[in-house]
Protein backbone atom coordinates (compact mmCIF):
# COMPACT_ATOMS: atom_id res chain seq x y z
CA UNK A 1 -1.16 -50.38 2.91
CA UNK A 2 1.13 -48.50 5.84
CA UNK A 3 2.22 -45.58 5.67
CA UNK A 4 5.51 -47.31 6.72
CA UNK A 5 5.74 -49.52 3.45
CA UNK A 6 5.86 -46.56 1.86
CA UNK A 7 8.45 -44.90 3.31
CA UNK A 8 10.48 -48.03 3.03
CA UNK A 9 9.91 -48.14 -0.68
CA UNK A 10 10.28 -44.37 -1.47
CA UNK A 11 13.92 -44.73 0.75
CA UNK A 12 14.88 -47.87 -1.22
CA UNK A 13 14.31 -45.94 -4.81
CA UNK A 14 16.03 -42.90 -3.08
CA UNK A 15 18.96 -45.34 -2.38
CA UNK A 16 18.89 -46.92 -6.38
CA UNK A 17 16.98 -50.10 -5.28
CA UNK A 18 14.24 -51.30 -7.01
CA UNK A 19 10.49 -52.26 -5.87
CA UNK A 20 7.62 -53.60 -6.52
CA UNK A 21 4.03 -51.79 -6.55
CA UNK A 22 0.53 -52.15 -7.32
CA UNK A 23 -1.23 -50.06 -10.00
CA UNK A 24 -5.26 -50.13 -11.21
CA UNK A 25 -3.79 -52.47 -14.36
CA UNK A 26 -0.90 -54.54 -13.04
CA UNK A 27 1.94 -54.71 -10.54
CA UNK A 28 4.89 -52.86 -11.70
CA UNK A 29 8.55 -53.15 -11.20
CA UNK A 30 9.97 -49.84 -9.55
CA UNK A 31 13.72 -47.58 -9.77
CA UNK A 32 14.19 -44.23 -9.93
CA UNK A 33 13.65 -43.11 -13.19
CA UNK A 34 16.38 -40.84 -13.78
CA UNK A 35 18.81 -43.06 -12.22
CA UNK A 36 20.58 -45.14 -15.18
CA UNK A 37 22.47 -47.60 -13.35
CA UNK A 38 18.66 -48.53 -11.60
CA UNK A 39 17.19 -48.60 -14.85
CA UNK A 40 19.42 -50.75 -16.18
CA UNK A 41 18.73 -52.62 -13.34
CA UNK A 42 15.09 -52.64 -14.22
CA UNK A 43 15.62 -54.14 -17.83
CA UNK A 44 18.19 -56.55 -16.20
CA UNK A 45 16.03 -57.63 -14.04
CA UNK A 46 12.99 -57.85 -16.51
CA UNK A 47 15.51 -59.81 -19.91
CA UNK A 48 14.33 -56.55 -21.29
CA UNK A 49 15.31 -55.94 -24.59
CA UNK A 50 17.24 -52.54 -24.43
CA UNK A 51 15.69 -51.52 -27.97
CA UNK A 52 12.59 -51.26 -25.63
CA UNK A 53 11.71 -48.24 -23.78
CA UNK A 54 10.53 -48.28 -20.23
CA UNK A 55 7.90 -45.51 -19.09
CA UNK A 56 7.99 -43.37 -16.19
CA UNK A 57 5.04 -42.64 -13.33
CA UNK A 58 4.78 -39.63 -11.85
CA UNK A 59 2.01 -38.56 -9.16
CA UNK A 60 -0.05 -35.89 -11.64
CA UNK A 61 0.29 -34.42 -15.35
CA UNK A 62 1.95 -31.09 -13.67
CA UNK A 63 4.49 -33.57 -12.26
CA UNK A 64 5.12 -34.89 -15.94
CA UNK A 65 6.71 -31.54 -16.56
CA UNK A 66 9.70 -31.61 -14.74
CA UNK A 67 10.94 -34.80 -16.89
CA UNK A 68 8.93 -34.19 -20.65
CA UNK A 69 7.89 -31.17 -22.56
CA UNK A 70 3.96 -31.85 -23.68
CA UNK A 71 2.11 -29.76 -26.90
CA UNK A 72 -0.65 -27.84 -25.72
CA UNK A 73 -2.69 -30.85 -27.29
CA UNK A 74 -0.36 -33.31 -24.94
CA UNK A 75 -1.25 -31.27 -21.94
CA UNK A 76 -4.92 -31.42 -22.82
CA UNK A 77 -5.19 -35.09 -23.43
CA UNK A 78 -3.30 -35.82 -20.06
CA UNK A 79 -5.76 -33.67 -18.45
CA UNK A 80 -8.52 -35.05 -19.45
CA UNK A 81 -7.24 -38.94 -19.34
CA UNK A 82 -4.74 -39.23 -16.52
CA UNK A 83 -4.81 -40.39 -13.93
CA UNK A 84 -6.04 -43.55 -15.79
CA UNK A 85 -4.53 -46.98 -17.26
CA UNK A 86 -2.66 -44.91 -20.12
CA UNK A 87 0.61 -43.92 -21.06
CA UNK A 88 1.46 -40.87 -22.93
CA UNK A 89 4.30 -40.91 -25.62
CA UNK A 90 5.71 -37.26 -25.25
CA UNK A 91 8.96 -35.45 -26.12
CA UNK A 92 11.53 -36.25 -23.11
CA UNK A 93 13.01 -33.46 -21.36
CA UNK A 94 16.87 -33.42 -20.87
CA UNK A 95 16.79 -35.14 -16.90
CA UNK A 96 15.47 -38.20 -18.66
CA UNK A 97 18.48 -40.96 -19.28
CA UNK A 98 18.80 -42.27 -22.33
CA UNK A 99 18.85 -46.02 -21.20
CA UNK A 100 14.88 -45.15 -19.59
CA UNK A 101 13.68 -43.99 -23.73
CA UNK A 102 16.56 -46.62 -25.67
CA UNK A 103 18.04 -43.26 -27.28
CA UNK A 104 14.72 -42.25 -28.14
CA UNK A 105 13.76 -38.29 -28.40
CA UNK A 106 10.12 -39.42 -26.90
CA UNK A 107 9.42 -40.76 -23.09
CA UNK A 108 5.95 -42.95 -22.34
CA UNK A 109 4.42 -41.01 -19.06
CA UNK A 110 1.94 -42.28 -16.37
CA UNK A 111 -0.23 -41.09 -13.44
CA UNK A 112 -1.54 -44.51 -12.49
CA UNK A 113 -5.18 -44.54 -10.71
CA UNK A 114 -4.33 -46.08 -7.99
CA UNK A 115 -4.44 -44.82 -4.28
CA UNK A 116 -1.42 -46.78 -3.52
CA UNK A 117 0.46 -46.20 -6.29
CA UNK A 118 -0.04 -42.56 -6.36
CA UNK A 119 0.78 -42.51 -2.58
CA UNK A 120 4.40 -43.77 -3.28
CA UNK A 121 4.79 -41.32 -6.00
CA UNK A 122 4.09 -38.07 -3.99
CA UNK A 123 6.86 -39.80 -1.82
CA UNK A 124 9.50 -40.69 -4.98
CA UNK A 125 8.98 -39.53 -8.52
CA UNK A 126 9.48 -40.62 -11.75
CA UNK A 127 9.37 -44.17 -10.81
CA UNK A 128 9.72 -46.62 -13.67
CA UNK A 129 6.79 -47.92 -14.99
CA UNK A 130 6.89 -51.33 -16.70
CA UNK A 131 5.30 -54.66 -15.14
CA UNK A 132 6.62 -56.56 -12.38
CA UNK A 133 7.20 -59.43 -14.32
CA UNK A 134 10.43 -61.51 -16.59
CA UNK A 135 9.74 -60.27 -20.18
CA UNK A 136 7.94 -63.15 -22.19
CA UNK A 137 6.20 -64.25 -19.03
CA UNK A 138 2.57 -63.25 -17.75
CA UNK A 139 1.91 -59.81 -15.92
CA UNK A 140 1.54 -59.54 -12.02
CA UNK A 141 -2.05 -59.17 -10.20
CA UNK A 142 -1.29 -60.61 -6.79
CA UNK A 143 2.43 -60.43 -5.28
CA UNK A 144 2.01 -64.56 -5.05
CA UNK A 145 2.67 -64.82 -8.97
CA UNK A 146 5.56 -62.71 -8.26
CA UNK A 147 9.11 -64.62 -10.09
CA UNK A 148 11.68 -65.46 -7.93
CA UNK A 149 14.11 -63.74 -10.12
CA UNK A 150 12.32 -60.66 -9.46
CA UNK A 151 11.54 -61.28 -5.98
CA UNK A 152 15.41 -61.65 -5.11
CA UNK A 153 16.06 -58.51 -7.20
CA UNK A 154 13.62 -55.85 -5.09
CA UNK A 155 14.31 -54.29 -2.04
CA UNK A 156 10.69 -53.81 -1.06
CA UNK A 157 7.65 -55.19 -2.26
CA UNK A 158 4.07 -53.20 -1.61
CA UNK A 159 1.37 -55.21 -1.29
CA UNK A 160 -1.89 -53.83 -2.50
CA UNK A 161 -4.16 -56.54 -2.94
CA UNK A 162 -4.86 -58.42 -6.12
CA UNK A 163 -5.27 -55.81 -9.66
CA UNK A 164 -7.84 -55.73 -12.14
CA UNK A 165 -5.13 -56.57 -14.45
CA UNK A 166 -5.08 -55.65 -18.25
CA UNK A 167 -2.75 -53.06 -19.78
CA UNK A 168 -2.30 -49.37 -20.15
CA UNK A 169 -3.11 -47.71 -23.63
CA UNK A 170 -0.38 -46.26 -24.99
CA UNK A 171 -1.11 -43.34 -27.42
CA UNK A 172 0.96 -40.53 -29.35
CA UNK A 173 -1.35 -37.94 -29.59
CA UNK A 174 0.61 -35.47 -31.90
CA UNK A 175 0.73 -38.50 -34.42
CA UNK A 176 -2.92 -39.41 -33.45
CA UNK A 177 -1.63 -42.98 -33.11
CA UNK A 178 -2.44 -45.70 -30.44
CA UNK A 179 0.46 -48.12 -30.36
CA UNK A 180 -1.30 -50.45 -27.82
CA UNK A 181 -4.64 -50.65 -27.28
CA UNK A 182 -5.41 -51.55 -23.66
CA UNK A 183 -8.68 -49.59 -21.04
CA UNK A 184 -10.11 -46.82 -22.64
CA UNK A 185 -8.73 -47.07 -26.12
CA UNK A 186 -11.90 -46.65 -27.50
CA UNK A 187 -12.71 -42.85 -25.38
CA UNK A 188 -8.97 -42.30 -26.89
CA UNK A 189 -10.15 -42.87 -30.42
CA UNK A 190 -12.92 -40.68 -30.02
CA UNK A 191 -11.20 -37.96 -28.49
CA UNK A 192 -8.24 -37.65 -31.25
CA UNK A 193 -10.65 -38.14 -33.64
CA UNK A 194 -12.53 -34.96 -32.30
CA UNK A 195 -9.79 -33.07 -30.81
């Protein structure tokens, strides 16, 4: 990946456009974060339901602080799991749109381990983080599968490669709850069962 892709993409979120990138799970579909009208781009793009909250990426847990306010037991579990193919259901902090969370008081947060990925975001962050793909339709490994309606709707597109696929684990760790069991849901278990 050049370092020139990712200036492109980092200027096109800067500018409200949306891209696509690679992350150790899946490709995911890109926009500023705290931009609503690119959000709503996002789920527009996606035939999102708008009941359903998007996540946001952001290069490290520090970073997370800027747009949600962790517990001590948040900021403990982040430390220990991200970066890492899970998301983080934590109380949103004010810079966070309300279109990103679907009025929700609580914002999903990722630090995906990916070299790429995390590249882009010490360029542009929060970055949405939701796959690359129509909802209802299969996730994106390889920028081939891509959908043309989501092709036509990106500015930039960054290739890295084919993904492992799978999902992230999604996990409320004040309620001690995983709502989506994906990579390391069993480590998660075991760690809210003992933290």
């Amino acid at each position: 990946m050049t370092d020139d892709a990712l200036a492109r993409a980092a200027d096109a979120l800067r500018a409200g456009d949306l891209v696509v990138y690679p992350t150790e799970t899946v490709y995911g579909l890109g926009a500023d974060a705290t931009d609503p009208d690119a959000v709503e781009r996002v789920f527009e793009t996606k035939g999102r339901d708008r009941d359903k909250p998007v996540s946001l990426a952001v290069p490290d847990a520090e970073a997370a602080l800027e747009y949600a306010n962790p517990t001590a037991r948040e900021r403990r579990f982040m430390h220990e799991f991200l970066p890492g193919p899970v998301t983080v259901v934590v109380e949103r902090a004010g810079s966070v749109p309300d279109v990103l969370t679907a009025g929700r008081d609580r914002v999903g947060v990722r630090v995906p381990d990916h070299e790429t990925a995390l590249a882009l975001l010490e360029r542009f962050a929060p970055v949405t983080a939701t796959s690359a793909n129509v909802s209802g339709t299969g996730s994106v490994r390889d920028l081939s599968e891509l959908s043309a309606d989501v092709r036509e709707a990106v500015a930039v597109t960054v290739d890295g490669g084919r993904t492992p696929g799978g999902g992230s684990t999604v996990v409320d760790v004040e309620a001690g709850e995983i709502h989506r069991r994906g990579q390391l849901a069993d480590e998660i278990e075991d760690w809210l069962a003992g933290a």
